[in-house]
N, C-alpha and C. Protein backbone atom coordinates (compact mmCIF):
# COMPACT_ATOMS: atom_id res chain seq x y z
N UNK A 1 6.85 -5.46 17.43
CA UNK A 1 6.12 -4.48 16.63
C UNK A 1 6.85 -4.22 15.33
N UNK A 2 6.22 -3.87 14.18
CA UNK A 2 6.73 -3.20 12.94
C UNK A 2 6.36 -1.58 12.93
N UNK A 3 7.65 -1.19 12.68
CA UNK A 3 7.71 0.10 11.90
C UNK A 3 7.96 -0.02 10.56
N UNK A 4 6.90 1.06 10.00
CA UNK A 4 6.57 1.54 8.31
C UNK A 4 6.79 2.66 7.97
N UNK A 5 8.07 2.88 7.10
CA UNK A 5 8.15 4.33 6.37
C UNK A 5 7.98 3.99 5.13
N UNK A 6 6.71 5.22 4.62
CA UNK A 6 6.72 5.23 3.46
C UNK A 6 7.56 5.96 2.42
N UNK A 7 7.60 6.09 0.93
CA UNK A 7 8.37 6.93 0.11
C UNK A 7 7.95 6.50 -1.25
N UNK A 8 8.05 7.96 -1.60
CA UNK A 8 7.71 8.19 -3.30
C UNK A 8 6.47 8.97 -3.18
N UNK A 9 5.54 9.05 -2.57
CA UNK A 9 4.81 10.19 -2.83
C UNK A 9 5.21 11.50 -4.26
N UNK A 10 4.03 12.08 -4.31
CA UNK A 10 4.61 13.16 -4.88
C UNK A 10 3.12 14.11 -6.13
N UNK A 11 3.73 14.70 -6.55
CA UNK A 11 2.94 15.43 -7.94
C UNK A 11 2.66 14.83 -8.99
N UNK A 12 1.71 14.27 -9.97
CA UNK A 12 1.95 13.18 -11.04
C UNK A 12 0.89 13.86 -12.14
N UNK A 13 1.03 14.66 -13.00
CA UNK A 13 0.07 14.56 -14.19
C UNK A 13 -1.28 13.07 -14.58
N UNK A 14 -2.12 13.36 -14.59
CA UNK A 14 -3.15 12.44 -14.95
C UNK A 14 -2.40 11.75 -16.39
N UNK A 15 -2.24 10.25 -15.58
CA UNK A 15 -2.01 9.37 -17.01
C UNK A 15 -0.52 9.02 -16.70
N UNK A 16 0.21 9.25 -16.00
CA UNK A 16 1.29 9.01 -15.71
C UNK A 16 1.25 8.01 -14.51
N UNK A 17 2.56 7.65 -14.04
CA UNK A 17 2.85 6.47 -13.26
C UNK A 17 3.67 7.29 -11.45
N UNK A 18 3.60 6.34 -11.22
CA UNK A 18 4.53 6.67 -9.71
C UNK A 18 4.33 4.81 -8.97
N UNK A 19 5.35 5.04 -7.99
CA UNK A 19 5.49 3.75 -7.58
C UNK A 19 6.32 4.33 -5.96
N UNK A 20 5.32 3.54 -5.24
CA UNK A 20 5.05 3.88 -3.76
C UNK A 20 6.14 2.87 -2.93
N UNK A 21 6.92 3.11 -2.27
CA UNK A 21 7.80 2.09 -1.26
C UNK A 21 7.12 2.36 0.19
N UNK A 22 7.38 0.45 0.91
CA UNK A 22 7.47 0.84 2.00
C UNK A 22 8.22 0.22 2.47
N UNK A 23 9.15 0.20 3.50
CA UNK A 23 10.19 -0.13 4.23
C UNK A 23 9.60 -0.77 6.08
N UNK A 24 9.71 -1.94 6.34
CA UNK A 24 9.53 -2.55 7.60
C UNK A 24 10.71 -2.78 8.10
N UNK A 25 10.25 -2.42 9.80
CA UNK A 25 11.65 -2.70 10.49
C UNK A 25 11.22 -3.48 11.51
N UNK A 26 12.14 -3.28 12.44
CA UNK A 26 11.59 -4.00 13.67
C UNK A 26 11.18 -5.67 13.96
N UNK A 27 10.16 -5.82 14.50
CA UNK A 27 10.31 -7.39 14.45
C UNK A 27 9.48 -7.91 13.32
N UNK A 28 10.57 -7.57 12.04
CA UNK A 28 9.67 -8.21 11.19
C UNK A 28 10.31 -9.89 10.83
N UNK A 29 10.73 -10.43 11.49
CA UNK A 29 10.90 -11.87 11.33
C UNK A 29 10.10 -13.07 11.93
N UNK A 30 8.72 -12.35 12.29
CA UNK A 30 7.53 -13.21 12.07
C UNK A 30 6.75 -12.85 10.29
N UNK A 31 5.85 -13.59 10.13
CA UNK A 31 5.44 -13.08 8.71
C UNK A 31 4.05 -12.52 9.11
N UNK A 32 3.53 -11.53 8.37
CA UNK A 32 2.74 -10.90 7.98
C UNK A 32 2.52 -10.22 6.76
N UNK A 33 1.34 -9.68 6.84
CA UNK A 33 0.38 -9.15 5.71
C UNK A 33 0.46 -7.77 5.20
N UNK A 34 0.90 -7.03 4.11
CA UNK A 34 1.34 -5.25 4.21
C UNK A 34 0.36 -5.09 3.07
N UNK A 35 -0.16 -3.76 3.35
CA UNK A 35 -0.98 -3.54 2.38
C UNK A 35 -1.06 -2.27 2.68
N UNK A 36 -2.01 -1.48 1.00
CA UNK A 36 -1.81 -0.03 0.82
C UNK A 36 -3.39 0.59 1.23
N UNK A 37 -3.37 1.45 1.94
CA UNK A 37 -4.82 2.15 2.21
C UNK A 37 -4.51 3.55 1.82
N UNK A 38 -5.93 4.03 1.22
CA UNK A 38 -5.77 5.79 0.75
C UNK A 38 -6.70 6.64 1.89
N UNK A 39 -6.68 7.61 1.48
CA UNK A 39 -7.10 8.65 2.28
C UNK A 39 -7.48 10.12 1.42
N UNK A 40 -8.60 10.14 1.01
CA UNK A 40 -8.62 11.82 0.31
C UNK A 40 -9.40 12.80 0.64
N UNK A 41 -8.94 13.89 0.95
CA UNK A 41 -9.80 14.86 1.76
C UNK A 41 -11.73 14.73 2.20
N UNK A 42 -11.93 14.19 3.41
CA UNK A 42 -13.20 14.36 3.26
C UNK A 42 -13.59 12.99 3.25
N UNK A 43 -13.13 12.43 2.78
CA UNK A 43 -13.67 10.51 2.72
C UNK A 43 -12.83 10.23 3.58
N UNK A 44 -13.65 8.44 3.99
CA UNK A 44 -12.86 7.50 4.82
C UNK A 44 -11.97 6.75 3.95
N UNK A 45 -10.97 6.41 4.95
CA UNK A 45 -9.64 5.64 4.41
C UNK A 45 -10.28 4.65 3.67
N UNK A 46 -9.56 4.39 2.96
CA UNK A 46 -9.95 3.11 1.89
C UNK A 46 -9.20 2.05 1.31
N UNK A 47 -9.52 0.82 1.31
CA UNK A 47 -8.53 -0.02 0.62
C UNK A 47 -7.98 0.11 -0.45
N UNK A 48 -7.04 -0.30 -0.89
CA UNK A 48 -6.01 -0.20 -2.42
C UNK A 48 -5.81 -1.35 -3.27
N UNK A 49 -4.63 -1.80 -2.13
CA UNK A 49 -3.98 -2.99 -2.02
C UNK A 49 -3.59 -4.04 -1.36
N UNK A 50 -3.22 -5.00 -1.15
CA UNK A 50 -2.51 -5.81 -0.24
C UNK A 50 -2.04 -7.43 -1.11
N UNK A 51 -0.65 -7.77 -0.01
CA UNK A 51 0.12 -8.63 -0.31
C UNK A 51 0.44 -9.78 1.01
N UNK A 52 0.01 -10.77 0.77
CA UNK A 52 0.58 -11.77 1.63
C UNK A 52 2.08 -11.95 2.02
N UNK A 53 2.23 -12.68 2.86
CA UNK A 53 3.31 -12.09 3.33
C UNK A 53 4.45 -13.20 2.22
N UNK A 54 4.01 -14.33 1.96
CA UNK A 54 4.44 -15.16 1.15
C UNK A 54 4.87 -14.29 -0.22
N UNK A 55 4.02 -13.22 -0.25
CA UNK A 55 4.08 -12.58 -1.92
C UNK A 55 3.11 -13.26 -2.91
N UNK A 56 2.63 -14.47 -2.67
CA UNK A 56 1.88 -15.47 -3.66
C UNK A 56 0.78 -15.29 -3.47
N UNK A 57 -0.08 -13.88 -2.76
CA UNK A 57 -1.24 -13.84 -2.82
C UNK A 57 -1.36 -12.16 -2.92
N UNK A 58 -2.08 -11.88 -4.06
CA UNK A 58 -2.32 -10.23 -3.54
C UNK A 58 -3.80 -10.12 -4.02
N UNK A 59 -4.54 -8.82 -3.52
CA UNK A 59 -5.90 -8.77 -4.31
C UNK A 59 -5.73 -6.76 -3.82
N UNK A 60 -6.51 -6.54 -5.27
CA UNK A 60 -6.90 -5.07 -5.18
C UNK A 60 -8.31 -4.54 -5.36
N UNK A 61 -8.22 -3.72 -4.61
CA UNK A 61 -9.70 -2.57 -5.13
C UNK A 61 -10.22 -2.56 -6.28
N UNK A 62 -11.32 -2.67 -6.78
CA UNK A 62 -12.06 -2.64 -8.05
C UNK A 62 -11.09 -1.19 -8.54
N UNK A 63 -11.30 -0.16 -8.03
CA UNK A 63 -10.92 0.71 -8.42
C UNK A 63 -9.59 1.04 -9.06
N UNK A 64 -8.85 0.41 -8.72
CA UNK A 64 -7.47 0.29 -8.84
C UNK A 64 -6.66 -1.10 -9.90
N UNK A 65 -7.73 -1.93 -9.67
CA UNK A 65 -7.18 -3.65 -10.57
C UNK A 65 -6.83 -2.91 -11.96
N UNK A 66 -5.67 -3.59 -12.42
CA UNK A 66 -5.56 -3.41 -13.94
C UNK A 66 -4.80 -1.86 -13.72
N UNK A 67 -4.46 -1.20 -13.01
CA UNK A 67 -3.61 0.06 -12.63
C UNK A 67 -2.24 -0.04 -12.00
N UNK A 68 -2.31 -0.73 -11.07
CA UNK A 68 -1.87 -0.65 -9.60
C UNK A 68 -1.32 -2.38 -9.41
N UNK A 69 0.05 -1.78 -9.01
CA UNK A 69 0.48 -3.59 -8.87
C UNK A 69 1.22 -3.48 -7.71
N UNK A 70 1.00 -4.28 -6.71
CA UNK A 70 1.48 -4.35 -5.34
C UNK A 70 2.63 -5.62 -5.35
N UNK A 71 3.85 -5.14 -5.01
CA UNK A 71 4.84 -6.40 -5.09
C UNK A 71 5.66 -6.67 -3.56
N UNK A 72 6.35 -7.40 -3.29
CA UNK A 72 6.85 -7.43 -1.85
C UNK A 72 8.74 -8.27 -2.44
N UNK A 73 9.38 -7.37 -1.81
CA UNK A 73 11.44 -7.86 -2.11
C UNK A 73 11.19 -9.63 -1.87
N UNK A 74 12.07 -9.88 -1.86
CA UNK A 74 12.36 -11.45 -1.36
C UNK A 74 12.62 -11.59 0.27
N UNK A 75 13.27 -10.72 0.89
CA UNK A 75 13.64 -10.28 2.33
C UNK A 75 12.20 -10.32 2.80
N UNK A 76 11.25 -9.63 2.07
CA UNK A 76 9.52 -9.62 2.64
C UNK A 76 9.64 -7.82 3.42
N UNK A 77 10.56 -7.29 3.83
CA UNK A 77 10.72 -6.37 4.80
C UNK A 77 10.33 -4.95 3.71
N UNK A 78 9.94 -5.07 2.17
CA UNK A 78 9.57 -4.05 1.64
C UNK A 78 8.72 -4.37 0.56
N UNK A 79 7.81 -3.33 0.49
CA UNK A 79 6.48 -3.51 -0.24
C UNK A 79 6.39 -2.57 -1.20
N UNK A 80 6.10 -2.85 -2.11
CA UNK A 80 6.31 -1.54 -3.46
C UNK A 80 4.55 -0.94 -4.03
N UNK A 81 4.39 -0.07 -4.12
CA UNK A 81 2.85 -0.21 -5.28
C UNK A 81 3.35 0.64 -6.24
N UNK A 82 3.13 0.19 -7.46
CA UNK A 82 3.90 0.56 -8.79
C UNK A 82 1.95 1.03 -9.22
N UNK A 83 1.96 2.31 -9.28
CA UNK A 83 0.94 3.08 -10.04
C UNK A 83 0.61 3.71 -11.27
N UNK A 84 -0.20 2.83 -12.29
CA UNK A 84 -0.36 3.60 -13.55
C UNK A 84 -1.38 4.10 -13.90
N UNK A 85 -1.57 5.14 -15.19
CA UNK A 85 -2.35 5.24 -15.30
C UNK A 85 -3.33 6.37 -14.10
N UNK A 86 -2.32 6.84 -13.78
CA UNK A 86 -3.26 7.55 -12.18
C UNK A 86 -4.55 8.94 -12.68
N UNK A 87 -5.65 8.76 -12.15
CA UNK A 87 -6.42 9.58 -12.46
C UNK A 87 -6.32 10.45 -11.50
N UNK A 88 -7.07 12.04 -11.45
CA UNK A 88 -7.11 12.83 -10.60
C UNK A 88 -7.76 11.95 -9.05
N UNK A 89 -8.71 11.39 -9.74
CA UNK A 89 -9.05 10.39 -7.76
C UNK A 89 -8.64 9.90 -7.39
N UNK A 90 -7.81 9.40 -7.77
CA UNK A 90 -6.44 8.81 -7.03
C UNK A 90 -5.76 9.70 -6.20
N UNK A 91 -5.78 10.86 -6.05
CA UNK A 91 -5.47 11.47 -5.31
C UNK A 91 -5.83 11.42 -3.58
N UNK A 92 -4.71 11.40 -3.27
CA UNK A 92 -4.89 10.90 -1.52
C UNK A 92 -3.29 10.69 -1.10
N UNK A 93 -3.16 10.65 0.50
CA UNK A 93 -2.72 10.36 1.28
C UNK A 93 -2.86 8.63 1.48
N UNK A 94 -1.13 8.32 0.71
CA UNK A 94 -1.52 6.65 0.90
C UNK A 94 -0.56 6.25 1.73
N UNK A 95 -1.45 5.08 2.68
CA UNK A 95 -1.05 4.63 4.34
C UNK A 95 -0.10 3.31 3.66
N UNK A 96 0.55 3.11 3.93
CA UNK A 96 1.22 1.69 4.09
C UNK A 96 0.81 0.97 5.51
N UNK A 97 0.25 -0.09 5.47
CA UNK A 97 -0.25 -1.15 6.92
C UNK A 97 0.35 -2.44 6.96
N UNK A 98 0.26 -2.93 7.92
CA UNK A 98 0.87 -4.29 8.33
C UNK A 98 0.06 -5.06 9.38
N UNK A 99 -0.10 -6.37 9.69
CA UNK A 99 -0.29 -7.26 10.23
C UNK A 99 0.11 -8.57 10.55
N UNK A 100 0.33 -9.55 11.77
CA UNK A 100 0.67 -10.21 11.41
C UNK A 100 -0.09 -11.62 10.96
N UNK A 101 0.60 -12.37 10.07
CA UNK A 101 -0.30 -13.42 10.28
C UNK A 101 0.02 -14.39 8.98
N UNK A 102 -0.21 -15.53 9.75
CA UNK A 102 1.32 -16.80 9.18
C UNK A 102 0.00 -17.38 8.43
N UNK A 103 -1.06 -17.33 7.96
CA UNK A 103 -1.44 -17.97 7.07
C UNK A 103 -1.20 -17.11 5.74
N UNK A 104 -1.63 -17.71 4.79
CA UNK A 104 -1.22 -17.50 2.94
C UNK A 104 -2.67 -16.21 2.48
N UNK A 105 -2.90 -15.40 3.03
CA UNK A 105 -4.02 -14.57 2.69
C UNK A 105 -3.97 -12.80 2.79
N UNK A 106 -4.84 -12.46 2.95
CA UNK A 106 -4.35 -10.43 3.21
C UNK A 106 -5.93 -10.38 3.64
N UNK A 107 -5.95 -8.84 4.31
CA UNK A 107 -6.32 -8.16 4.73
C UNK A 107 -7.08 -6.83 3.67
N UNK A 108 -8.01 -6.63 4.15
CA UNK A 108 -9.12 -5.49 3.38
C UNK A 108 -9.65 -4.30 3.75
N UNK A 109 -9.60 -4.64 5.23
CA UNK A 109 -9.86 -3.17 5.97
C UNK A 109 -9.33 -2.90 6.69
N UNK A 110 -9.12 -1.37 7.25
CA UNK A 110 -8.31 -0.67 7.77
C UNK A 110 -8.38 -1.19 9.48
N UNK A 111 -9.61 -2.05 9.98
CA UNK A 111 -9.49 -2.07 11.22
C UNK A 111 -8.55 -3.76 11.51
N UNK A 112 -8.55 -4.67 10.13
CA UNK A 112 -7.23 -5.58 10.35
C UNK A 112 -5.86 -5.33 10.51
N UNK A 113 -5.59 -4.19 10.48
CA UNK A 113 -4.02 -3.64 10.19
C UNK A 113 -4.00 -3.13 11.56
N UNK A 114 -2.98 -3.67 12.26
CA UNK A 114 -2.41 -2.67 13.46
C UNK A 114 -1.38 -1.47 13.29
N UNK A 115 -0.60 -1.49 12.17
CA UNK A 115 0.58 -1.29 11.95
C UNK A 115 0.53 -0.46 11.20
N UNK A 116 1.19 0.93 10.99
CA UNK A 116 1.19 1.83 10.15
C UNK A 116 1.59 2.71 9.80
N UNK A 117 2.01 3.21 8.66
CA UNK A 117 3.07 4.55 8.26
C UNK A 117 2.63 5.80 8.71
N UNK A 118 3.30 6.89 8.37
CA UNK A 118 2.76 8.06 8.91
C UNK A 118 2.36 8.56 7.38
N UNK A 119 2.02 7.87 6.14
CA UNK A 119 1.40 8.52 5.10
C UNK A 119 2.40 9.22 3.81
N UNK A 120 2.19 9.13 2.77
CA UNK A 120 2.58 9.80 1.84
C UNK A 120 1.51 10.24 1.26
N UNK A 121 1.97 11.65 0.69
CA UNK A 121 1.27 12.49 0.18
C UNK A 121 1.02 11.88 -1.89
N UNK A 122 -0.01 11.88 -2.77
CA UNK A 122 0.17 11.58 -3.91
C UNK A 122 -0.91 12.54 -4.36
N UNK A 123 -0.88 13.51 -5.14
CA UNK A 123 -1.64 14.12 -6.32
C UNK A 123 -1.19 14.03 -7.47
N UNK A 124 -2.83 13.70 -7.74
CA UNK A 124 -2.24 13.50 -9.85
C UNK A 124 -3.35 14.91 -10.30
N UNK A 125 -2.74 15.71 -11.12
CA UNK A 125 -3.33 16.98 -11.73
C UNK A 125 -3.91 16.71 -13.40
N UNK A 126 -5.04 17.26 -13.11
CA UNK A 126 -5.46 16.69 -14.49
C UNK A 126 -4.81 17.70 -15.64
């Protein structure tokens, strides 16, 4: 199994940046897939981001492309989302997820991910 802690959450003025860590432990020396899901009061979780486990493949949310850049260390065991530009809807509770899986591709919805953080908190104030 993988364990996911997230970090960096926090308070962000509209138009400003933040950049999200996540940290894998456990048996992460098979490869898999980590990716970012949100959460904002009242809606269902939603996709963000995600990164192959290679690093050589990522794809994002319409909502987010051209904002939001999802990167993974060389180790593979940590996943970053570097956030710009953040609007007030961006606001949410963002999941860090994992899966495994040895082909070169990612994951889109929340019911491919077994694996998962307990959440960071992110508001951006307009």
């Amino acid at each position: 199994q993988v364990q996911l802690v997230e970090s960096g959450g926090g308070l962000v003025q509209a138009g400003g940046s933040r950049r999200l860590s996540c940290a894998a432990s456990g048996r992460t020396f098979s490869p898999y897939v980590m990716g970012w899901l949100r959460q904002a009061p009242g809606n269902e979780r939603e996709f963000v981001a995600a990164i192959s486990w290679s690093g050589t493949r990522t794809y994002y949310a319409d909502s987010v492309k051209g904002r939001f850049i999802i990167s993974r260390n060389s180790a593979g065991n940590t996943v970053n989302l570097r956030m710009n530009s953040l609007k007030p809807e961006d606001t949410a509770v963002y999941y860090c997820a994992a899966e495994y899986e040895a082909a070169i591709r990612v994951f889109t919805t929340q019911d491919e991910y077994a694996y998962w953080g307990q959440g960071t908190q992110v508001t951006v104030s307009s």
